[in-house]
Protein backbone atom coordinates (compact mmCIF):
# COMPACT_ATOMS: atom_id res chain seq x y z
CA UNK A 1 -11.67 3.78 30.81
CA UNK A 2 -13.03 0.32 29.47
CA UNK A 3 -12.00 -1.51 26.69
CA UNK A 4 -14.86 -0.17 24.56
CA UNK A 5 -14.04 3.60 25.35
CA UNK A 6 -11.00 2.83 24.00
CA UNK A 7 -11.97 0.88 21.05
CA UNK A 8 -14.28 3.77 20.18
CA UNK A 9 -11.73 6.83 20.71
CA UNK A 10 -9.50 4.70 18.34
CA UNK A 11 -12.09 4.61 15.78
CA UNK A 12 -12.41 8.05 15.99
CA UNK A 13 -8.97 9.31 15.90
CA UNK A 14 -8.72 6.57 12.94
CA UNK A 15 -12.11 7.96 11.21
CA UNK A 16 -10.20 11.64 11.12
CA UNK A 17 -6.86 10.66 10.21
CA UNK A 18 -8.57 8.80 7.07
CA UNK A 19 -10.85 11.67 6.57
CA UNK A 20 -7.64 14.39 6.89
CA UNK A 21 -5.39 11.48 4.33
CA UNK A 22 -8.59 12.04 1.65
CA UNK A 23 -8.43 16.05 1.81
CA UNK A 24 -6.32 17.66 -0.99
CA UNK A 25 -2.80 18.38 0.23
CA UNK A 26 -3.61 22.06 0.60
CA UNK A 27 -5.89 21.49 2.74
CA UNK A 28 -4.46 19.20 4.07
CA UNK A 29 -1.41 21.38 5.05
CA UNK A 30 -3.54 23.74 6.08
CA UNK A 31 -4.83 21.43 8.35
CA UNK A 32 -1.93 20.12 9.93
CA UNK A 33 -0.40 23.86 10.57
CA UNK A 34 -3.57 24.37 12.79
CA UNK A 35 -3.20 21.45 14.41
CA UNK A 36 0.06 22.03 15.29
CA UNK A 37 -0.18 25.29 16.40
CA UNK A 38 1.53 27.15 13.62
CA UNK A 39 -0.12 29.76 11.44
């Protein structure tokens, strides 16, 4: 992987965690029990 792979996948994972932080925290909890697995 090159340096601006990298550079980009950070900006993803960035663009979602800022996009996830901006959700109301229902959602938001909601979210985070999916991605973790749990129901």
């Amino acid at each position: 992987m090159n340096q601006n792979e990298k550079e980009y996948i950070t900006k993803i994972i960035l663009d979602r965690q800022a996009l996830i932080n901006a959700l109301p925290d229902n959602i938001k909890s909601q979210i985070n029990k999916v991605i973790n697995g749990k129901e």
